[in-house]
Protein backbone atom coordinates (compact mmCIF):
# COMPACT_ATOMS: atom_id res chain seq x y z
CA UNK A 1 -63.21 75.32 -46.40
CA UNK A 2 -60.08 73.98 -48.59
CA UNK A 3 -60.88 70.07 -49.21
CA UNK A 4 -58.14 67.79 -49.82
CA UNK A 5 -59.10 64.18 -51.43
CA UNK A 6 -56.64 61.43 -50.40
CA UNK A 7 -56.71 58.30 -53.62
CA UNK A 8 -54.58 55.24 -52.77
CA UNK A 9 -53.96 53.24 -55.76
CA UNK A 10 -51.95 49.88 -56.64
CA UNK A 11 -51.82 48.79 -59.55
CA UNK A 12 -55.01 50.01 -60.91
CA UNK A 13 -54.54 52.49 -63.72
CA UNK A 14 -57.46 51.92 -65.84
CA UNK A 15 -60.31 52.64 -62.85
CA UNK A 16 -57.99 55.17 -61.07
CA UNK A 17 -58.28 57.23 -64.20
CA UNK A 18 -62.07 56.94 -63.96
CA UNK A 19 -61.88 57.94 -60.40
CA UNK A 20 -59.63 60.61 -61.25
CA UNK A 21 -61.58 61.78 -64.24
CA UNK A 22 -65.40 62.15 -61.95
CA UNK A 23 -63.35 63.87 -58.79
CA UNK A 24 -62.05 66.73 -61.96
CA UNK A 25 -65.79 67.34 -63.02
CA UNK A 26 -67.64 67.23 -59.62
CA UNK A 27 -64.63 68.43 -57.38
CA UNK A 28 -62.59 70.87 -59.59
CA UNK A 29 -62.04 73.03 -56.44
CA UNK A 30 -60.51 70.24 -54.39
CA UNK A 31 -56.70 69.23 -54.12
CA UNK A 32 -56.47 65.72 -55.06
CA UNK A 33 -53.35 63.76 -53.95
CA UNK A 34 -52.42 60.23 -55.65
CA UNK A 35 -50.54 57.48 -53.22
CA UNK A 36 -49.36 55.32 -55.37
CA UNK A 37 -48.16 51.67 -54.07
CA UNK A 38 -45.78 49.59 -55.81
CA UNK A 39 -47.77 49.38 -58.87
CA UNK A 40 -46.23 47.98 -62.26
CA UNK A 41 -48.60 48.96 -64.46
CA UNK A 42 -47.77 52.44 -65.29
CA UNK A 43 -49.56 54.45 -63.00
CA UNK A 44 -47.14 56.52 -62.36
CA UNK A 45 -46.72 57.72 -66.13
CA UNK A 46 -50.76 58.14 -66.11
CA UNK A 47 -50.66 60.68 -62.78
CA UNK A 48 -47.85 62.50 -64.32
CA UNK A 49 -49.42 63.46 -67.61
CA UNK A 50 -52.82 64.32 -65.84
CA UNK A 51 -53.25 68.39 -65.11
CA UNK A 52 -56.18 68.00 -62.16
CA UNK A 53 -53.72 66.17 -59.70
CA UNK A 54 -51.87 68.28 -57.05
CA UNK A 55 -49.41 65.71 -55.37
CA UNK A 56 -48.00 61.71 -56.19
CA UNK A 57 -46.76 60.36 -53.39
CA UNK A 58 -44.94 56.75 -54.01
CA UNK A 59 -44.82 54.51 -51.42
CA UNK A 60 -42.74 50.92 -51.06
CA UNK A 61 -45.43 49.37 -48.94
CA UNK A 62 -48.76 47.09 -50.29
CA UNK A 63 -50.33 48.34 -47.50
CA UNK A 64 -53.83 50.37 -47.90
CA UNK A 65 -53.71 51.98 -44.09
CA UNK A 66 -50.13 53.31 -44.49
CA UNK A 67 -51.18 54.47 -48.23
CA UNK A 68 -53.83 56.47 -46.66
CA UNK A 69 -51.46 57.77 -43.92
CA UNK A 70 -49.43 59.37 -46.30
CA UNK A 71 -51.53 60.66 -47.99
CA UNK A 72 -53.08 62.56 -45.13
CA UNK A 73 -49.70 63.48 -43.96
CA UNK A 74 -49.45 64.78 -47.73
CA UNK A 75 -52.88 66.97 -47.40
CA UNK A 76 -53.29 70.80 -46.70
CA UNK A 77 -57.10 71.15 -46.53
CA UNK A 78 -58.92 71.51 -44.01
CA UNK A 79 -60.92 68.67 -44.61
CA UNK A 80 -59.42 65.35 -45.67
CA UNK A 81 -61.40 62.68 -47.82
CA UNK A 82 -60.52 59.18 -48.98
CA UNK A 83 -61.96 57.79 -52.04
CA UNK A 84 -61.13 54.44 -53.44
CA UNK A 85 -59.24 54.17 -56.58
CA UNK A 86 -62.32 51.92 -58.15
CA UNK A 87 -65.26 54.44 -56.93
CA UNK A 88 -66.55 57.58 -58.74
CA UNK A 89 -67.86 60.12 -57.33
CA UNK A 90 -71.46 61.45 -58.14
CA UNK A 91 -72.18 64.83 -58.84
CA UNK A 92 -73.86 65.64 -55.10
CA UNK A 93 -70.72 64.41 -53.35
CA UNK A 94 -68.52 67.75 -53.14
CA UNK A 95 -71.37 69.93 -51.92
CA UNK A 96 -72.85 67.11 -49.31
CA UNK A 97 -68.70 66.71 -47.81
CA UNK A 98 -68.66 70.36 -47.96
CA UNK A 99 -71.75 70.98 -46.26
CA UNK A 100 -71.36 68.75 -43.46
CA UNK A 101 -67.96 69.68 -42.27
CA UNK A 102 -69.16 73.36 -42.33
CA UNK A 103 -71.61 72.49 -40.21
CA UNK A 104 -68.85 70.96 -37.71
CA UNK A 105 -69.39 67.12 -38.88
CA UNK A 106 -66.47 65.43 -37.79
CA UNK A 107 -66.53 62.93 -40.25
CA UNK A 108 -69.39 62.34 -43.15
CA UNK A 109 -69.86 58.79 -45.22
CA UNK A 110 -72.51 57.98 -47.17
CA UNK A 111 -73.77 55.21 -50.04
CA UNK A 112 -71.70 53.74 -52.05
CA UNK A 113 -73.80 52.83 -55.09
CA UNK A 114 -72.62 49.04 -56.41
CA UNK A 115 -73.54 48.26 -60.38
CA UNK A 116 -74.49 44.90 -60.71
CA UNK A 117 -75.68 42.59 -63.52
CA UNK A 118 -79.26 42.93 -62.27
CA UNK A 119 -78.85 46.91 -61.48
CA UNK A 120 -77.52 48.79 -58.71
CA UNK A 121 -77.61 47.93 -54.81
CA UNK A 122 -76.81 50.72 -51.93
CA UNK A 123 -74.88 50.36 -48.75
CA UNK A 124 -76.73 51.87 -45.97
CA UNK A 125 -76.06 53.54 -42.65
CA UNK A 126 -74.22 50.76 -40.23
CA UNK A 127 -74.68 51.09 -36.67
CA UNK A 128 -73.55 48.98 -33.62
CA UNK A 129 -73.43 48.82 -29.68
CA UNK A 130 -70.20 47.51 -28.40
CA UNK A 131 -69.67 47.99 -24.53
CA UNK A 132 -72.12 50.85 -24.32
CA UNK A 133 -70.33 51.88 -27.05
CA UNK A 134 -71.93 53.58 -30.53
CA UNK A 135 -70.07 52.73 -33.39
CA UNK A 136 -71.04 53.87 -36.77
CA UNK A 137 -69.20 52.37 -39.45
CA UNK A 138 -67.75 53.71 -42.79
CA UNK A 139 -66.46 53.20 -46.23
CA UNK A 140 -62.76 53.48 -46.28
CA UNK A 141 -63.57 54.15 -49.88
CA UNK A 142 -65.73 57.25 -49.24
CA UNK A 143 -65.37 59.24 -46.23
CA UNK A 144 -64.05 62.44 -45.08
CA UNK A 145 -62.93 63.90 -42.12
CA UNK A 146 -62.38 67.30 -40.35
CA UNK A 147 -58.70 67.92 -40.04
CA UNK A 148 -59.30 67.77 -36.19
CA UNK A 149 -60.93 64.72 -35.97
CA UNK A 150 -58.54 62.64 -37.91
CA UNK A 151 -55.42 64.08 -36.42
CA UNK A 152 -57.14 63.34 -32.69
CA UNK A 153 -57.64 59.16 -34.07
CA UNK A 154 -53.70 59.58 -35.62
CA UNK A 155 -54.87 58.47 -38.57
CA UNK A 156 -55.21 54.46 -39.54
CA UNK A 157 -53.49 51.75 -37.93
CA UNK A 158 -51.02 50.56 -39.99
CA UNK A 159 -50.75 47.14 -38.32
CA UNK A 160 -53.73 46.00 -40.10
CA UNK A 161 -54.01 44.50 -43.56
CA UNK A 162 -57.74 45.03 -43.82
CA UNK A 163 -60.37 46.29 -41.69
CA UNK A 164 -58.62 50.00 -40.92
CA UNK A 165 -61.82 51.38 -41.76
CA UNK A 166 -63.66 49.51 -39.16
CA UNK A 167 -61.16 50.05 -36.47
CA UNK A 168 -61.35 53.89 -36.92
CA UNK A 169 -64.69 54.26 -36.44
CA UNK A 170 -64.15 52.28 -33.27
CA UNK A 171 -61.60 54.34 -31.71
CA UNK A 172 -63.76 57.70 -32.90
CA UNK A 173 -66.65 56.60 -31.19
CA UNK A 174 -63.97 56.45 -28.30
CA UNK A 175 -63.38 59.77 -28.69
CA UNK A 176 -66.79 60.74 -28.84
CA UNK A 177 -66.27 62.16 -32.34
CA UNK A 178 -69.98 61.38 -34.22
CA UNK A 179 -70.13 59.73 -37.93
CA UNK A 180 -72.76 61.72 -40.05
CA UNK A 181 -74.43 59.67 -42.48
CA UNK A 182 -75.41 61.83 -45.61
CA UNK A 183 -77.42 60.36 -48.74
CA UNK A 184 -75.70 63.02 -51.30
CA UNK A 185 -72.20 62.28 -49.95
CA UNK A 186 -72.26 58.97 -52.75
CA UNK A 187 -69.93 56.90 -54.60
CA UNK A 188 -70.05 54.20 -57.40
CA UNK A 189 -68.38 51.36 -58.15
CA UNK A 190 -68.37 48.22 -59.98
CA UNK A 191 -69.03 45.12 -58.63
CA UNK A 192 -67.29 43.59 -61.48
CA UNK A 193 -63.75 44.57 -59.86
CA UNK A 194 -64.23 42.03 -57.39
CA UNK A 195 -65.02 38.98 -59.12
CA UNK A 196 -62.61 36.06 -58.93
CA UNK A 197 -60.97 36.94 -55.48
CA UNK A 198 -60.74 34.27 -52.81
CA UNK A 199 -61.08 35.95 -49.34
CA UNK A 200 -57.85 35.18 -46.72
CA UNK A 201 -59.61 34.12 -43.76
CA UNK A 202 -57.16 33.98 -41.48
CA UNK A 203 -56.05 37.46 -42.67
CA UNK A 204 -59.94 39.01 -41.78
CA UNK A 205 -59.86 36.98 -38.58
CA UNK A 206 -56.37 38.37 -37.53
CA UNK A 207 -57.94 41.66 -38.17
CA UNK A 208 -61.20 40.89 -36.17
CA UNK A 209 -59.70 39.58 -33.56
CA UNK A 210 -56.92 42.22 -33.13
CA UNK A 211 -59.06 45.42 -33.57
CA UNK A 212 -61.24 44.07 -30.91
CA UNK A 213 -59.33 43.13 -28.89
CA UNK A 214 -57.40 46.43 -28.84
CA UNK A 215 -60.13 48.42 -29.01
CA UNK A 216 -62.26 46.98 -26.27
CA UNK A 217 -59.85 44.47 -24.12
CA UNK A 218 -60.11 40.99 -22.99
CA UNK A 219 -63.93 41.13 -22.87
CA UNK A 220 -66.49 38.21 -23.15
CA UNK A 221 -68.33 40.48 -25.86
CA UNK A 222 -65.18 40.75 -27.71
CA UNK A 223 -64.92 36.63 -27.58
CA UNK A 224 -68.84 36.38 -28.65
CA UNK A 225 -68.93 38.90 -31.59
CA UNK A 226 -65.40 37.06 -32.77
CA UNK A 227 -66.79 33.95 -32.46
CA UNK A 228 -70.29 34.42 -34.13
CA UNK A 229 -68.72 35.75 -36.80
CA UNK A 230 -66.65 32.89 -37.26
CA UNK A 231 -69.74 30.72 -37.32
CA UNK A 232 -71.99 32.28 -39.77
CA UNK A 233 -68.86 32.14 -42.30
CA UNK A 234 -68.35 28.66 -41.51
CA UNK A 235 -71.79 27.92 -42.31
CA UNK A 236 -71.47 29.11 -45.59
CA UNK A 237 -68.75 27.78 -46.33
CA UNK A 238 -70.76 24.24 -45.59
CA UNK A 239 -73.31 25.54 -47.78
CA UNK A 240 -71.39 25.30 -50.70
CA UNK A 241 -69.46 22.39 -49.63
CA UNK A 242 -73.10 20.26 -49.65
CA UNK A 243 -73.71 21.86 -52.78
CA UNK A 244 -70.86 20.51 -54.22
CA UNK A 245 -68.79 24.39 -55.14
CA UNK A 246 -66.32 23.50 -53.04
CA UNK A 247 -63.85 20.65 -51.42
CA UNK A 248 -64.46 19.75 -47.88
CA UNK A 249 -60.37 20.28 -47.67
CA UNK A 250 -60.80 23.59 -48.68
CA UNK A 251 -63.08 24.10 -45.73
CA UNK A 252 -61.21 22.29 -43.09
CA UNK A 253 -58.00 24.55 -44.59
CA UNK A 254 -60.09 27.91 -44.24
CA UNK A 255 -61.14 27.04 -40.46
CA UNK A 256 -57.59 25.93 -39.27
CA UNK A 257 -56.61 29.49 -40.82
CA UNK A 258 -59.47 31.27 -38.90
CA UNK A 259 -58.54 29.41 -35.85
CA UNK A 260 -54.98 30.88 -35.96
CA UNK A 261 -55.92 34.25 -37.53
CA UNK A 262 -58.10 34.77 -34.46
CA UNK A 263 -55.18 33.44 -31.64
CA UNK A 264 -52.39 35.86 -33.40
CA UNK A 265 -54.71 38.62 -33.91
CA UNK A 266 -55.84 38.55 -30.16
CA UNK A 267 -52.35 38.42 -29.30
CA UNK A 268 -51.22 41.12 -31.02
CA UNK A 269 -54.19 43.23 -30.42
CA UNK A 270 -53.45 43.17 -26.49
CA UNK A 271 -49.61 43.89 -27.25
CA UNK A 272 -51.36 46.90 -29.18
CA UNK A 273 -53.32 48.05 -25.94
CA UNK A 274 -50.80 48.09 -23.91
CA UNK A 275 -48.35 49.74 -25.92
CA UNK A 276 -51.18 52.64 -26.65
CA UNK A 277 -53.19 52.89 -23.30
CA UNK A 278 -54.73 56.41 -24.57
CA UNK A 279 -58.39 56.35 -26.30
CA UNK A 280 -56.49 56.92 -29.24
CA UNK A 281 -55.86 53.05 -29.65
CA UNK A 282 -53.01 53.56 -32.53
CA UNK A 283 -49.74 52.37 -31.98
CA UNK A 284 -48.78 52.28 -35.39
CA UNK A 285 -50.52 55.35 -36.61
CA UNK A 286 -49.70 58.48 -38.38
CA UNK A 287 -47.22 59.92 -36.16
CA UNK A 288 -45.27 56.69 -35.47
CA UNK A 289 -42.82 57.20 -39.08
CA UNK A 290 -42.18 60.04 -41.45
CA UNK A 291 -40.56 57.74 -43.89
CA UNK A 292 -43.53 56.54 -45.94
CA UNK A 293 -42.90 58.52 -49.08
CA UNK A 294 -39.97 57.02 -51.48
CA UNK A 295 -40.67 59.58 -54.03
CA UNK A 296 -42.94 62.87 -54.33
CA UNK A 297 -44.47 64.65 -57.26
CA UNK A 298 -45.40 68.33 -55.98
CA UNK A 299 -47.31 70.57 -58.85
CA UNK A 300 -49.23 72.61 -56.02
């Protein structure tokens, strides 16, 4: 089996060259394919003088779910992983992706490991029912796929900012293609690349609301998962308005933006369905352009 390893990147040099450096020593077999955004930080420079990478693609577009369409589009293996450009892989992971898509996984995920002042936490398996539907989610930072069973979801749906993880594994379970959940298949990352970023609600409610919505239809369930989500983040947020961390105005701001995140998102995520009526579920997927790519760097 020939393993390709898909790394979007924008404009993070520093921990893409950590990523780059763990993939060389624990996957020296695999082809490893850069997609570099818009980044002004001298990425490009960095890929270029590296030996272990097999392809650059540069792409115009701040977008993480056409980054990782292009680089699949890029990819000759017959297996196709994504790793984030902040994660490194641990020394297990090659021989646990390996092993599972021999064994006809369709697509394997496991823990990504998170360092934290106090130590390390672990993502675990995440399972839910939708419909009558089993979905079992994944790390867009550490999964990989059989050739097959990417090519049958057409890749990511470009029409989302965030959450094209999520909405794969919804329209694979669609498909009836299964999620395999393997402890060796782990990743690390700091949580320390996080810090200091204020989440876009109406940005992860557009999402929500739109994968859905797409995914599933106009559906009470749809309305109630949307809707208690909406709720337990509002109730944080008044957490730390009583305890005095933030403005009420910030609150009343983020729930006006949730309130029209949701509206447009369900909007656009039946424009979506109809325009893709097939289990599939991708308008805006990997066959829909072949213009991604402003520049490539082949050394294969």
């Amino acid at each position: 089996m020939n393993l390709s390893v898909v790394v979007p990147t924008l404009n993070g040099r520093d921990p893409l060259s950590a990523s780059l450096d763990a993939l060389s020593r624990h996957a020296p077999d695999a082809e490893i394919i850069v997609v570099n955004g818009p980044s002004a930080d001298g990425t490009t420079g960095m890929v270029c003088d590296r030996g272990d990478v097999s392809a650059l693609v540069e792409i115009s577009d701040r977008n993480l779910n056409v980054a990782r369409n292009a680089g699949i589009a890029e990819a000759s293996g017959d297996a196709i992983a994504l790793v984030g450009q902040n994660v490194t892989i641990e020394e297990s992971w090659y021989d646990g992706v390996t092993r599972a898509i021999t064994d006809d996984a369709d697509v394997v995920t496991g823990p990504v490991h998170r360092m934290v002042k106090a130590g390390m936490t672990t993502e675990t398996v995440e399972t839910r029912t939708i419909t009558g539907r089993d979905v079992t989610y994944f790390s867009g930072r550490n999964v990989a796929f059989s050739r097959d069973a990417i090519e049958a979801a057409d890749g990511f749906d470009e029409n989302l900012e965030t959450g094209g993880a999520r909405d794969c594994a919804h329209r694979l379970a669609a498909l009836n293609r299964s999620v395999t959940w393997s402890p060796p298949v782990s990743v690390r990352r700091d949580e320390e690349e996080d810090e200091g970023i204020e989440r876009d609600w109406g940005i992860k409610y557009r999402s929500l609301a739109y994968r859905m919505t797409k995914n599933y239809g106009l559906r009470l369930t749809v309305f109630r998962r949307t809707v208690q989500d909406a709720v337990a983040d509002a109730r944080e947020a008044g957490r730390d308005v009583a305890s005095g961390e933030t403005k009420p105005t910030f609150w009343v701001s983020c729930g006006k933006r949730v309130c029209k995140g949701i509206a447009i998102g369900t909007k656009d995520g039946v424009l979506a369905r109809l325009r893709d009526r097939s289990d599939t579920r991708n308008p805006a997927g990997l066959s829909s352009r072949a213009d991604r790519a402003v520049e490539r760097y082949d050394w294969r």
